[in-house]
C-alpha atoms as a PDB file:
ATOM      1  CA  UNK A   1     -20.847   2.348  26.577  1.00  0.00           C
ATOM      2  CA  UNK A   2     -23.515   3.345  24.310  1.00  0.00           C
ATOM      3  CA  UNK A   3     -25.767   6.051  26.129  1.00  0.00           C
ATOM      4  CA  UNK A   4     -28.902   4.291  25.494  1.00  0.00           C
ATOM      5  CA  UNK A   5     -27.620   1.235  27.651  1.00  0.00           C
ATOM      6  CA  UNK A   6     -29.052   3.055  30.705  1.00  0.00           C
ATOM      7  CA  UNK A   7     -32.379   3.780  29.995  1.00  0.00           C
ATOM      8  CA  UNK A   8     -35.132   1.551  30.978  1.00  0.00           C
ATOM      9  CA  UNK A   9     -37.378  -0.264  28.373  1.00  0.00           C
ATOM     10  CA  UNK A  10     -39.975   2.648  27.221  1.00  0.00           C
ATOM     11  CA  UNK A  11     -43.763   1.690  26.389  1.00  0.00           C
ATOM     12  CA  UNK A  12     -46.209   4.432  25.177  1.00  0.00           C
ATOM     13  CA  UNK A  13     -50.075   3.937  26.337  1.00  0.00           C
ATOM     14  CA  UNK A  14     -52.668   3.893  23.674  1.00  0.00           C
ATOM     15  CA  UNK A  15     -55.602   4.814  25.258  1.00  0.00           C
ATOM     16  CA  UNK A  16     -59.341   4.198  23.716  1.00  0.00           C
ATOM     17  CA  UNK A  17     -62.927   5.709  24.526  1.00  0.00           C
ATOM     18  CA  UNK A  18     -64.442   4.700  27.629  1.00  0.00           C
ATOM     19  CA  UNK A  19     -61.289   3.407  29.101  1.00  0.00           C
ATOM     20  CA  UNK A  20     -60.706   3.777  33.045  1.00  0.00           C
ATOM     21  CA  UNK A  21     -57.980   5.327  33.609  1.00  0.00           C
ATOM     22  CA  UNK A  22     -55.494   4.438  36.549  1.00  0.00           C
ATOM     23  CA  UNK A  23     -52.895   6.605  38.132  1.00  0.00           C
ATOM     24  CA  UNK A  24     -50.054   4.302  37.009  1.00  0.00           C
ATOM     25  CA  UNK A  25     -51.506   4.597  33.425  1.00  0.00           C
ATOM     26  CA  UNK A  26     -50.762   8.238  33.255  1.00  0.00           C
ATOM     27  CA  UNK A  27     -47.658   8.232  35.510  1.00  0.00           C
ATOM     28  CA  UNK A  28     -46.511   6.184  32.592  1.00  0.00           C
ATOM     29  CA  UNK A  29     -46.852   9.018  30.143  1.00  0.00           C
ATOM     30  CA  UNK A  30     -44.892  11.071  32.151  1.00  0.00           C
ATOM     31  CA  UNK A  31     -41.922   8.675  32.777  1.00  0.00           C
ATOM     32  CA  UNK A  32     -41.883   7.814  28.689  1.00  0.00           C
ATOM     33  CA  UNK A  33     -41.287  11.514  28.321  1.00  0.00           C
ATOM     34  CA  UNK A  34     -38.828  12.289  31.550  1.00  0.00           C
ATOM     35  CA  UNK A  35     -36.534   8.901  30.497  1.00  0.00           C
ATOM     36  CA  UNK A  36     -36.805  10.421  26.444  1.00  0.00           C
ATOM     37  CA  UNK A  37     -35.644  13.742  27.524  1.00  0.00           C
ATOM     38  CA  UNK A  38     -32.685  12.238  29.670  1.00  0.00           C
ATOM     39  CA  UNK A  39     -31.771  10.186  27.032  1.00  0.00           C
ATOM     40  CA  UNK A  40     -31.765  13.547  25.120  1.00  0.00           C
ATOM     41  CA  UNK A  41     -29.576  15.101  27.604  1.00  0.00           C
ATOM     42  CA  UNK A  42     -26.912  12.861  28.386  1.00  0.00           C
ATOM     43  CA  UNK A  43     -26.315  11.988  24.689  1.00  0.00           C
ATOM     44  CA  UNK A  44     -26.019  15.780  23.449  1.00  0.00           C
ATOM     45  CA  UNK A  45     -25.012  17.315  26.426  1.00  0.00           C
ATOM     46  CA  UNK A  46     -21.582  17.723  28.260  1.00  0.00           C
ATOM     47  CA  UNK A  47     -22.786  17.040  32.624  1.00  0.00           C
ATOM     48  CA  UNK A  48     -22.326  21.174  33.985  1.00  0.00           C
ATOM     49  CA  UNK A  49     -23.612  24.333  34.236  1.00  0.00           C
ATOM     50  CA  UNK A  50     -25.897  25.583  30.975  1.00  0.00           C
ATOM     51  CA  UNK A  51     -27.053  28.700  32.264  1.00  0.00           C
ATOM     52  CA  UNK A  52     -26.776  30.413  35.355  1.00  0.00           C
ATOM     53  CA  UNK A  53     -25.648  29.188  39.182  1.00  0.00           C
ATOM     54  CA  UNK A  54     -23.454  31.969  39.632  1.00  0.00           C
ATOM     55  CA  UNK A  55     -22.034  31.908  43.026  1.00  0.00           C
ATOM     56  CA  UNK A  56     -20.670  35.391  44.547  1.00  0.00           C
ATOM     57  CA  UNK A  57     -18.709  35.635  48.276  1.00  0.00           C
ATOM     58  CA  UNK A  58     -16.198  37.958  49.034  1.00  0.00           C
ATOM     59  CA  UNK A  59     -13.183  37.588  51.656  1.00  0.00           C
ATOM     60  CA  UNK A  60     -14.479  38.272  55.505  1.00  0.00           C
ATOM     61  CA  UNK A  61     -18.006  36.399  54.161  1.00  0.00           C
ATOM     62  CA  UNK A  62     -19.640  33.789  55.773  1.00  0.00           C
ATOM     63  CA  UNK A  63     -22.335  33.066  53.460  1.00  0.00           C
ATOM     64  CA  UNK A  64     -22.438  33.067  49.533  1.00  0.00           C
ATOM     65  CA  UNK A  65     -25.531  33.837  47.417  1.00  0.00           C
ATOM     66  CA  UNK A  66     -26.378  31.713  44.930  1.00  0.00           C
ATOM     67  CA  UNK A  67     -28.597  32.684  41.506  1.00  0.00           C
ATOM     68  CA  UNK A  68     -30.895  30.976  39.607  1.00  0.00           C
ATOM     69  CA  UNK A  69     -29.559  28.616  37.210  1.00  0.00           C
ATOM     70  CA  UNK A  70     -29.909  25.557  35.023  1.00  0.00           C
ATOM     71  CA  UNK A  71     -27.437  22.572  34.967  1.00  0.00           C
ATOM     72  CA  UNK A  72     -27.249  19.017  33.853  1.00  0.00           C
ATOM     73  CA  UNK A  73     -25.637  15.857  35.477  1.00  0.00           C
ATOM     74  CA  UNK A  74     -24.011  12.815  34.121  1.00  0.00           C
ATOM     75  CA  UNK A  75     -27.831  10.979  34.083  1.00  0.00           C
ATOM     76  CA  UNK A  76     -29.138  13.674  31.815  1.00  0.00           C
ATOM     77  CA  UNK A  77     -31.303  14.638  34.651  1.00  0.00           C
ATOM     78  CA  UNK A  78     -31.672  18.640  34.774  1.00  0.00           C
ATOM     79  CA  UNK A  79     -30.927  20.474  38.325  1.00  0.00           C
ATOM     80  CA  UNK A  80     -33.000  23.526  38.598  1.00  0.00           C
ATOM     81  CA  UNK A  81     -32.859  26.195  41.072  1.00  0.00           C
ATOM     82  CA  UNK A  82     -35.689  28.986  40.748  1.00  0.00           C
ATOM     83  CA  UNK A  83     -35.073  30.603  44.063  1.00  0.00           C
ATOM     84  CA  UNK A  84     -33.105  34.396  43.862  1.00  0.00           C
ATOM     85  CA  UNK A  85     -30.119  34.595  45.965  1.00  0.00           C
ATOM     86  CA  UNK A  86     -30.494  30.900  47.702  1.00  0.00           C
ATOM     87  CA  UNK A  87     -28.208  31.051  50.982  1.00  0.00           C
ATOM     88  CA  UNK A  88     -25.540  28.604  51.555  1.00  0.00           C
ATOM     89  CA  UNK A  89     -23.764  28.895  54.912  1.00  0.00           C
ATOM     90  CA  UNK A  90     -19.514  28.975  54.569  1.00  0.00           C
ATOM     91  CA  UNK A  91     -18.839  25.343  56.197  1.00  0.00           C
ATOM     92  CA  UNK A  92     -17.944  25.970  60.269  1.00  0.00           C
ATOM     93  CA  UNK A  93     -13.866  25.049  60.000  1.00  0.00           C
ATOM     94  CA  UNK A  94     -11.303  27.151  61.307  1.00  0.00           C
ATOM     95  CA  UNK A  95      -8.379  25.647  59.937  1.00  0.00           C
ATOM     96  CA  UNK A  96      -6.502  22.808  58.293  1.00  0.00           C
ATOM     97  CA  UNK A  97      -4.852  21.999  61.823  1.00  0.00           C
ATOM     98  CA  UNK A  98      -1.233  24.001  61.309  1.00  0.00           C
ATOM     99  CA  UNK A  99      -2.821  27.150  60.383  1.00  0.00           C
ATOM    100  CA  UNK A 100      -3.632  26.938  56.971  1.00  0.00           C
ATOM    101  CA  UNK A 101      -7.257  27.583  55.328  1.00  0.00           C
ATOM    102  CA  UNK A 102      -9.291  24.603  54.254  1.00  0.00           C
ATOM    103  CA  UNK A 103     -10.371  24.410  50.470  1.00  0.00           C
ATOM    104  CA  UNK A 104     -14.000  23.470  49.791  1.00  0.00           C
ATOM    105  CA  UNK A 105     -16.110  22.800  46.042  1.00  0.00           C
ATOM    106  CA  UNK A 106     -19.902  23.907  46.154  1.00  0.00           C
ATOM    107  CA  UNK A 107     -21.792  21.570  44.538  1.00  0.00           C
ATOM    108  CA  UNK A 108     -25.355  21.045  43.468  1.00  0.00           C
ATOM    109  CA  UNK A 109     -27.177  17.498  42.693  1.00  0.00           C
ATOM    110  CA  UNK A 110     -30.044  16.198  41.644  1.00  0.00           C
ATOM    111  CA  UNK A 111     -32.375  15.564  45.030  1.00  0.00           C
ATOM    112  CA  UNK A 112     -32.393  11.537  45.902  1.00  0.00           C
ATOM    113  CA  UNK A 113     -35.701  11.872  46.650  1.00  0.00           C
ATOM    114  CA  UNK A 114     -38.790  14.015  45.838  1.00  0.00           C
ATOM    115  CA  UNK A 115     -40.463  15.639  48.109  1.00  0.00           C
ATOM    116  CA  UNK A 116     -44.325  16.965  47.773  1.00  0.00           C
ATOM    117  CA  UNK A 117     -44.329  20.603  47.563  1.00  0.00           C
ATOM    118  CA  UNK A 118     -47.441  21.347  49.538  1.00  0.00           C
ATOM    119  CA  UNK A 119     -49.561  19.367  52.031  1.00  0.00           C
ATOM    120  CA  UNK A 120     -52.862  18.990  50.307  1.00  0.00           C
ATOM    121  CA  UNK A 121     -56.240  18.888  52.959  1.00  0.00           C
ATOM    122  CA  UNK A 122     -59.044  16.596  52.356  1.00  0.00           C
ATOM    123  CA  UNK A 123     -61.433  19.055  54.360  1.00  0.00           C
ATOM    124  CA  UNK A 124     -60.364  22.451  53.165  1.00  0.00           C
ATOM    125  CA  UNK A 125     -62.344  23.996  50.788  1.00  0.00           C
ATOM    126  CA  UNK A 126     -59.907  26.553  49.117  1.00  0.00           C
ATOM    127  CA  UNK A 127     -57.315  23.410  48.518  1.00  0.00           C
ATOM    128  CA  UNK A 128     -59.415  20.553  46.921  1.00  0.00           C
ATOM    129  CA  UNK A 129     -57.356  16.783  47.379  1.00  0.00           C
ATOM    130  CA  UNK A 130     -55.979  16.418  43.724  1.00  0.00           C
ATOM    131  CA  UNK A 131     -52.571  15.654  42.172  1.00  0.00           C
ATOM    132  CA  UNK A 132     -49.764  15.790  44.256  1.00  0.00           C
ATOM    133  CA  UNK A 133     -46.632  17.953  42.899  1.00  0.00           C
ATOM    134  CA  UNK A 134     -43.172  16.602  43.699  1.00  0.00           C
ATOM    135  CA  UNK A 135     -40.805  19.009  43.921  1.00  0.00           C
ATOM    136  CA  UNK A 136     -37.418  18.578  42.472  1.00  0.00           C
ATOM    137  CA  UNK A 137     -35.378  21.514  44.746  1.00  0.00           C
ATOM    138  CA  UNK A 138     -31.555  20.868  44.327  1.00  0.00           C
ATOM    139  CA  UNK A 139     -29.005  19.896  46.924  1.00  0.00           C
ATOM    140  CA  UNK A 140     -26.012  22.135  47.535  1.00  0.00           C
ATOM    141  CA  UNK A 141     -22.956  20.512  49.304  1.00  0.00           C
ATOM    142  CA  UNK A 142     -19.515  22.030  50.302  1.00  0.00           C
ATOM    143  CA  UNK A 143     -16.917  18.895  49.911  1.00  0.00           C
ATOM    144  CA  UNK A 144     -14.007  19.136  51.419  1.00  0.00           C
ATOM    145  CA  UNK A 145     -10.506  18.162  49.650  1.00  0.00           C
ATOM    146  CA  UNK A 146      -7.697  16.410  50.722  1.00  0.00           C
ATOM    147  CA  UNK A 147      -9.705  14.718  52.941  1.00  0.00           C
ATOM    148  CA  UNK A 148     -10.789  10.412  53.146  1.00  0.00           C
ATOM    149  CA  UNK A 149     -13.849  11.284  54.116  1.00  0.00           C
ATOM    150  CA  UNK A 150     -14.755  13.389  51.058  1.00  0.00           C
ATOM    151  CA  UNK A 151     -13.295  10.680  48.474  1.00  0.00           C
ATOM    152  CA  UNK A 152     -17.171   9.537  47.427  1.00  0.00           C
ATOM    153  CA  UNK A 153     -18.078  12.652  46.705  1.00  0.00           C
ATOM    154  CA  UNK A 154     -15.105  13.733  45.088  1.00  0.00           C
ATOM    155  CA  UNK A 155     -15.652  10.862  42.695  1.00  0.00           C
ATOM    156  CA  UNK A 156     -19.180  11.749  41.872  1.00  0.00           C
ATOM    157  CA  UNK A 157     -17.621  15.587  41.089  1.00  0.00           C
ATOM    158  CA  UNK A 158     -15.516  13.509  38.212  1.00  0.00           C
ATOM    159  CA  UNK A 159     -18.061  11.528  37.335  1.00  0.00           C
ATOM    160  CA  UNK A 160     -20.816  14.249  36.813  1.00  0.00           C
ATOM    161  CA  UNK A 161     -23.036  13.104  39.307  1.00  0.00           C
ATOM    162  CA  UNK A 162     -22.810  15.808  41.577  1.00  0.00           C
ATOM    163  CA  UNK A 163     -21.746  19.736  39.724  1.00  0.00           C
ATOM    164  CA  UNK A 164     -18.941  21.623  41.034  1.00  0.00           C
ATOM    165  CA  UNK A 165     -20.600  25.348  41.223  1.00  0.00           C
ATOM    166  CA  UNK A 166     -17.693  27.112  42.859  1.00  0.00           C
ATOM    167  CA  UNK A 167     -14.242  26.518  45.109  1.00  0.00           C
ATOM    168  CA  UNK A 168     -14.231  27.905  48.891  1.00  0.00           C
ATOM    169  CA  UNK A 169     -10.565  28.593  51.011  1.00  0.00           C
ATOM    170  CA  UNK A 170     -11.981  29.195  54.485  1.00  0.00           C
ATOM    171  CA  UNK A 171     -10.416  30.559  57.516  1.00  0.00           C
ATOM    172  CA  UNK A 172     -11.848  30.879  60.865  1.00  0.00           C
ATOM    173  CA  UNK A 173     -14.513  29.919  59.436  1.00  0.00           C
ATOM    174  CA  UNK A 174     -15.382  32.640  57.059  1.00  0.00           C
ATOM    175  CA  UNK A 175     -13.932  33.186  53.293  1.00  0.00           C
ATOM    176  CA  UNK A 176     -10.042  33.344  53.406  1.00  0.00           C
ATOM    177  CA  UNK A 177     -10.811  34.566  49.698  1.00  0.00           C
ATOM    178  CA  UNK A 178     -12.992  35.925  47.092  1.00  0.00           C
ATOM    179  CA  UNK A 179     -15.330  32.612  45.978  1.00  0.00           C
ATOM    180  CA  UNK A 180     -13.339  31.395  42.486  1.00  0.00           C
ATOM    181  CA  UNK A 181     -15.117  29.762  39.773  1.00  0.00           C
ATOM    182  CA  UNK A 182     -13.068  29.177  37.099  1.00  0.00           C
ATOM    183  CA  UNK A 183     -13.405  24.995  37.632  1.00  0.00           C
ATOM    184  CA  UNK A 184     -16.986  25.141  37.013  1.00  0.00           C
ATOM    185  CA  UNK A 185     -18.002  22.748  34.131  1.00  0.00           C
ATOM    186  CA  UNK A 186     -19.655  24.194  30.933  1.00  0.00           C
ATOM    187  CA  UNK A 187     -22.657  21.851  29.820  1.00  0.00           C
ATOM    188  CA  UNK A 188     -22.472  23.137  26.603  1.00  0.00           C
ATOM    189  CA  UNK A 189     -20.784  21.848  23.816  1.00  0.00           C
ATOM    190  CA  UNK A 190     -17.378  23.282  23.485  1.00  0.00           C
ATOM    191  CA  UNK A 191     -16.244  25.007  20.741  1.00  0.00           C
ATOM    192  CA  UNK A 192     -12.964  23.784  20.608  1.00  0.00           C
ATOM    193  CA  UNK A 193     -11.559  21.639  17.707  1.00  0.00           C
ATOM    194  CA  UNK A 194     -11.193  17.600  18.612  1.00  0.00           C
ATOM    195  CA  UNK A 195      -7.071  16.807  19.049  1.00  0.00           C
ATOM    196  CA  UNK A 196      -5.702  13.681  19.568  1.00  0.00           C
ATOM    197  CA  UNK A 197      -1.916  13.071  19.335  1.00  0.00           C
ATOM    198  CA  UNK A 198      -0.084   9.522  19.894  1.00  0.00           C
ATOM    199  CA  UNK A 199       3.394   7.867  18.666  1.00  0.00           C
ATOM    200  CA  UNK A 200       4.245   4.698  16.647  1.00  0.00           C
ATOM    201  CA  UNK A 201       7.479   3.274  15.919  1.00  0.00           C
ATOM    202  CA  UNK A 202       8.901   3.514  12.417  1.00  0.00           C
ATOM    203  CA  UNK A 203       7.373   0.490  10.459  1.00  0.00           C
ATOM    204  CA  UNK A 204      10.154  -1.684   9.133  1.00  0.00           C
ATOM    205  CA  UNK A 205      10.031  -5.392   7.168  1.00  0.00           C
ATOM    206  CA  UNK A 206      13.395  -6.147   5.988  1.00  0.00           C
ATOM    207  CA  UNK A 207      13.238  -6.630   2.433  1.00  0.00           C
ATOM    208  CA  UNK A 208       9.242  -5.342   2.297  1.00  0.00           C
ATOM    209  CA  UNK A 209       9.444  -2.103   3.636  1.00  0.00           C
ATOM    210  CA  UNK A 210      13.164  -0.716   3.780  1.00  0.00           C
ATOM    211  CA  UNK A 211      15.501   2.464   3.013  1.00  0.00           C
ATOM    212  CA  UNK A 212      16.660   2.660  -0.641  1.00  0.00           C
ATOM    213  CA  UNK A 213      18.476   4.532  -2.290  1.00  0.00           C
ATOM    214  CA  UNK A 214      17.201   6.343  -4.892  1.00  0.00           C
ATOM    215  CA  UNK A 215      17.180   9.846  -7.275  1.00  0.00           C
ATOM    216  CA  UNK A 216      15.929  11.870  -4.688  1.00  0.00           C
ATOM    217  CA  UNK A 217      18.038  10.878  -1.963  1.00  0.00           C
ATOM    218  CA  UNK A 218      16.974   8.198   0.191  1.00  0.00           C
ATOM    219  CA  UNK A 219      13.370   6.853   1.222  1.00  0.00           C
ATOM    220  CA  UNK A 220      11.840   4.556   2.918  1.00  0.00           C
ATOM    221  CA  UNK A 221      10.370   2.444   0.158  1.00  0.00           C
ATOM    222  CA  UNK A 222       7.066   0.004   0.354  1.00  0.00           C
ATOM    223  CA  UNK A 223       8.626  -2.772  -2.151  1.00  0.00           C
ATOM    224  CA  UNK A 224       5.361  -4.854  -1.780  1.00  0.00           C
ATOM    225  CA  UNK A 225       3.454  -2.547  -2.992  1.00  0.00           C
ATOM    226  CA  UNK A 226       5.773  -0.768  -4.953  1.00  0.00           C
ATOM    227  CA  UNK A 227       5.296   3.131  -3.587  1.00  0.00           C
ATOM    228  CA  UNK A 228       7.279   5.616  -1.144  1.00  0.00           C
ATOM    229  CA  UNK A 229       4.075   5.171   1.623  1.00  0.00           C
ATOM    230  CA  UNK A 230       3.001   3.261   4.645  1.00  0.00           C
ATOM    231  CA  UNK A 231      -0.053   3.688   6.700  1.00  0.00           C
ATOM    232  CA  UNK A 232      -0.503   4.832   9.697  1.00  0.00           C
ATOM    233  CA  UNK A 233      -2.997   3.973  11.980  1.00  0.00           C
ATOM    234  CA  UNK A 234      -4.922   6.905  13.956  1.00  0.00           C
ATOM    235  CA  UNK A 235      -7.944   4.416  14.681  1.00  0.00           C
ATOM    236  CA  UNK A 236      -7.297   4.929  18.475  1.00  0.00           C
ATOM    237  CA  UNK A 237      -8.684   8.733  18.039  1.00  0.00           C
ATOM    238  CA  UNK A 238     -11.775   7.676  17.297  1.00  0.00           C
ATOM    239  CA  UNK A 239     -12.386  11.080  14.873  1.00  0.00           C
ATOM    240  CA  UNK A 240     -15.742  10.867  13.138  1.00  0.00           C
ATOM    241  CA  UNK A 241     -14.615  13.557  10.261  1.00  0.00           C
ATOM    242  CA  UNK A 242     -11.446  13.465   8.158  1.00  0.00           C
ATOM    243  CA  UNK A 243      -8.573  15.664  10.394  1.00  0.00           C
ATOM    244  CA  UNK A 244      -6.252  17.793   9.769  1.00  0.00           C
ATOM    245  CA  UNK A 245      -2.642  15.903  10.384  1.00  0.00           C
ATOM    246  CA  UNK A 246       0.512  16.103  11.445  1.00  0.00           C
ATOM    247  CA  UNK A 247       3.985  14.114  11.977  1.00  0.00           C
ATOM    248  CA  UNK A 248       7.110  14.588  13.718  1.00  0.00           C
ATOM    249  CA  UNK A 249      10.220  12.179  13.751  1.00  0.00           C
ATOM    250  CA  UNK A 250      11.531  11.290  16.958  1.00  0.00           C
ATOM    251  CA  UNK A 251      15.218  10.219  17.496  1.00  0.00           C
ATOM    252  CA  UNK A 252      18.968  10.471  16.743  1.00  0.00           C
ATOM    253  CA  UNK A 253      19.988  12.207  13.810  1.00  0.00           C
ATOM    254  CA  UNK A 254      23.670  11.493  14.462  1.00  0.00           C
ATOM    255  CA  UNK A 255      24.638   8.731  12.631  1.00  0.00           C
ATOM    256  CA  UNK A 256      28.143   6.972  12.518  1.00  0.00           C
ATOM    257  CA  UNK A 257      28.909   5.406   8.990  1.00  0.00           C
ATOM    258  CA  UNK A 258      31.998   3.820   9.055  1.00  0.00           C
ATOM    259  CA  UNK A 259      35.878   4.821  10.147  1.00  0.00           C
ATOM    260  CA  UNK A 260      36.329   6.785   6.973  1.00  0.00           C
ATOM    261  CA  UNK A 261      33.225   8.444   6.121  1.00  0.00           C
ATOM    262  CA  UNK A 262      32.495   9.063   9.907  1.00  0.00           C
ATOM    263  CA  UNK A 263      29.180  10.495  11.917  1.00  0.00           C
ATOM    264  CA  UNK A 264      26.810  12.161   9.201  1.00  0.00           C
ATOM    265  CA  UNK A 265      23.578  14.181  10.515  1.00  0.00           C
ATOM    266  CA  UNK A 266      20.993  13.532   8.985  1.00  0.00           C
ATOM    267  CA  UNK A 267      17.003  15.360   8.617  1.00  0.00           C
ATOM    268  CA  UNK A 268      14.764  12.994   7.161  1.00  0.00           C
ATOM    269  CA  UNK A 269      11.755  15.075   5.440  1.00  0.00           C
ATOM    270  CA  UNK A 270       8.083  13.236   6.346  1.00  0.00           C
ATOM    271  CA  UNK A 271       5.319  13.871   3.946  1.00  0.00           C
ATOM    272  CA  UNK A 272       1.266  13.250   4.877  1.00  0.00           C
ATOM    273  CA  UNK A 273      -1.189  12.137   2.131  1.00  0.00           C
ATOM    274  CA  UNK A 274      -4.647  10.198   1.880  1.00  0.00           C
ATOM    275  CA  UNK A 275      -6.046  11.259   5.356  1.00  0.00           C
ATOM    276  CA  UNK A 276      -8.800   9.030   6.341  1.00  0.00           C
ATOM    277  CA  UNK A 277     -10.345   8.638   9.633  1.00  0.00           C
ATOM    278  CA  UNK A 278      -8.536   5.979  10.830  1.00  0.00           C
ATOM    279  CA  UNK A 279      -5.262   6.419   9.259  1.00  0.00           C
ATOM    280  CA  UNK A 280      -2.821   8.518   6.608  1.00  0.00           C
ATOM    281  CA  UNK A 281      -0.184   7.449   4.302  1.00  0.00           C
ATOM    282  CA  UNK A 282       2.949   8.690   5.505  1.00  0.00           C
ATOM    283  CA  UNK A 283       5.924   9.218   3.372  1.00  0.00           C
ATOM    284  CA  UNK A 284       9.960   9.662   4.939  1.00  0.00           C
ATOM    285  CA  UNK A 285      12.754  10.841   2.797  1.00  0.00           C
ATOM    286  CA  UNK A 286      16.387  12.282   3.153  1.00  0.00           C
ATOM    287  CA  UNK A 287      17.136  14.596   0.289  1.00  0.00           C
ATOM    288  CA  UNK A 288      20.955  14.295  -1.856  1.00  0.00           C
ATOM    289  CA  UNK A 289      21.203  17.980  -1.235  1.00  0.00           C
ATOM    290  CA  UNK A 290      21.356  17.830   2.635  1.00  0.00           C
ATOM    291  CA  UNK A 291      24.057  15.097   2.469  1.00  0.00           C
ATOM    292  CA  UNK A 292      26.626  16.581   0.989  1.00  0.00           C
ATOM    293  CA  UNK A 293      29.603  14.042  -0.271  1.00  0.00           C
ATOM    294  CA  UNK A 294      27.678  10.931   2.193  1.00  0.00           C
ATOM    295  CA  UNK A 295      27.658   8.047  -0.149  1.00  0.00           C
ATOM    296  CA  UNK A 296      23.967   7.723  -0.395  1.00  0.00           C
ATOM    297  CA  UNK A 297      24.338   3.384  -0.522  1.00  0.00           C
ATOM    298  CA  UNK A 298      26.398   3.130   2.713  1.00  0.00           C
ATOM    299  CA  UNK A 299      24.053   5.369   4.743  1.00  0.00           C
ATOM    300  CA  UNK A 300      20.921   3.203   3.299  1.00  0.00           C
ATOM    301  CA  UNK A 301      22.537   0.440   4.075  1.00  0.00           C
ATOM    302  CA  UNK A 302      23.487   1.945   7.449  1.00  0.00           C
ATOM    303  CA  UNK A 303      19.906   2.852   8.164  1.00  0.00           C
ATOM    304  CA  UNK A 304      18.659  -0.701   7.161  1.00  0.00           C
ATOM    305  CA  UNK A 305      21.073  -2.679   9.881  1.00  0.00           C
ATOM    306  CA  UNK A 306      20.196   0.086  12.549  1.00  0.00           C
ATOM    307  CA  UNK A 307      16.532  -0.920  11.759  1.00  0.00           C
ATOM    308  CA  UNK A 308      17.263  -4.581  11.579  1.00  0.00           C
ATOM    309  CA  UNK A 309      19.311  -4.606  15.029  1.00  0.00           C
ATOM    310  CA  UNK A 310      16.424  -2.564  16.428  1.00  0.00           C
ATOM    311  CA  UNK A 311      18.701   0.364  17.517  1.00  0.00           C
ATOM    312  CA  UNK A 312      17.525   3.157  15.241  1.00  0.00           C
ATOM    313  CA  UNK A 313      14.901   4.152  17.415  1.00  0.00           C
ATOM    314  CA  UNK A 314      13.211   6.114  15.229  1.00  0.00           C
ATOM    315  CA  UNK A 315       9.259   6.771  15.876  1.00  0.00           C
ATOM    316  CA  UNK A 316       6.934   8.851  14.317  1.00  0.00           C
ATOM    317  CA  UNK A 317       4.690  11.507  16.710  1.00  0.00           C
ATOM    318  CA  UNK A 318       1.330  12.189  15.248  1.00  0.00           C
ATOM    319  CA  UNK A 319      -1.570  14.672  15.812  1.00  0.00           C
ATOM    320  CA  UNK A 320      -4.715  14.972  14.614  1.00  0.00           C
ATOM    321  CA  UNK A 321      -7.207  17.590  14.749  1.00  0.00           C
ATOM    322  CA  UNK A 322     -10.736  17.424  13.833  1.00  0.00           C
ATOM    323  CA  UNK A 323     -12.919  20.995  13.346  1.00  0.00           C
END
């Protein structure tokens, strides 16, 4: 689903001279530009950690520190903690129940609801009443794995809606080990080419698109449209440049002729041309010189009756990567 499909309807206020304003009138300017800028986020953004939110606790600990930091959720909506070395208490379990230590994720979200950051006093003079300032501190969470009760929040750790900071075995409830966070999510965009790979069986029309045998050796011809090529269709990868293909042929290579001529092996050579972003032209061929004294019609027609009966089994493996 397109990103835009969850954000609200946005109207801009034009104001004019002399106009009363109204609270609502300029808590609209501010939601145009929060809903904008999480529209932003979400669309351009991976949900993770951008910067930041490093979590340190070493075995025999029963606290980790955690540092200032930057990170983005699945909403767009930006998680922000300001506070040096923020406290979070190692979760009060001693064991699994046989012995074992329990593995926890740290996780920070987005606050539910805001809070006001200060209580504002009508009748003191050094804090005039005036705008009130909602804070937006985030909410840290140890979930608990393997466990029925944790299966919401585990989901919202998929989903993006909650950010997994750091992983937690604890013992006697302290740190069986050094805090790991090497399954923390980079908000970032990676770096890391596009690849999509996927398999399709050998096209085959009988007297359309069949092996023949011809000067080179044999090849699957396209007699419709009179050329050694069929498309394939990559459409399912969704790749938004032209890739960067590749093909592999899957299946027997042992083939058994007839009584005289016997089981011949053959390697069928696959050629790639006219990439495209939804498909390639892909061309198979079995060169003379690998067949040695095979009569070239009797393993064509060989290959054509396999096809027909539906017991070649032949299917082509594809990859794609996009820079």
């Amino acid at each position: 689903m397109a990103q835009i499909g969850s954000t609200r309807f946005l109207e801009r206020v034009e104001f004019f001279n002399g106009e009363r304003l109204f609270a609502a009138d300029l808590q609209t300017l501010e939601e145009v530009q929060r809903e904008l800028r999480w529209l932003h986020n979400k669309s351009l953004h991976d949900s993770g950690v951008a910067d930041g939110l490093a979590v340190a606790g070493e075995k025999g600990d029963r606290q980790v520190t955690v540092q200032p930091g930057y990170a983005l959720d699945s909403s767009g909506r930006e998680i922000v903690l300001t506070e040096a070395n923020h406290i979070e208490a190692v979760p009060p379990v001693a064991d699994d129940g046989a012995g074992n230590p329990v593995t926890f994720y740290l996780t920070v979200s987005y606050p539910a609801t805001l809070v006001a950051s200060q209580n504002q006093l009508a009748d003191c003079p050094s804090d005039p009443p005036g705008a009130v300032r909602l804070s937006e501190v985030p909410v840290f969470c140890w979930v608990r794995l393997n466990s029925t009760a944790s299966a919401g929040l585990l989901q919202e750790i998929e989903t993006g809606k909650r950010i997994l900071l750091a992983t937690a075995q604890v013992l006697n409830c302290q740190l069986y080990q050094p805090i790991t966070l090497s399954q923390r999510r980079n908000a970032k965009p990676g770096v890391h080419p596009y690849i999509f790979s996927a398999q399709a069986a050998l096209p085959y029309v009988k007297d359309t698109l069949n092996f023949q045998h011809t000067q080179f050796g044999i090849q699957l011809k396209n007699l419709k449209e009179n050329k050694v090529s069929f498309p394939i269709d990559t459409s399912a990868a969704g790749f938004r440049t032209s890739p960067c293909y590749f093909a592999n042929l899957i299946g027997e290579r042992t083939l058994d002729l007839t009584a005289s001529a016997g089981p011949v092996t053959v390697e069928p050579l696959l050629g790639i041309s006219a990439p495209d972003l939804a498909e390639f032209q892909l061309s198979l061929s079995i060169p003379a010189g690998l067949l040695g004294a095979t009569p070239l019609d009797a393993l064509a027609a060989r290959l054509n009756d396999l096809q027909d009966q539906g017991k070649l089994g032949w299917s082509i493996e594809w990859l794609g990567v996009e820079a």
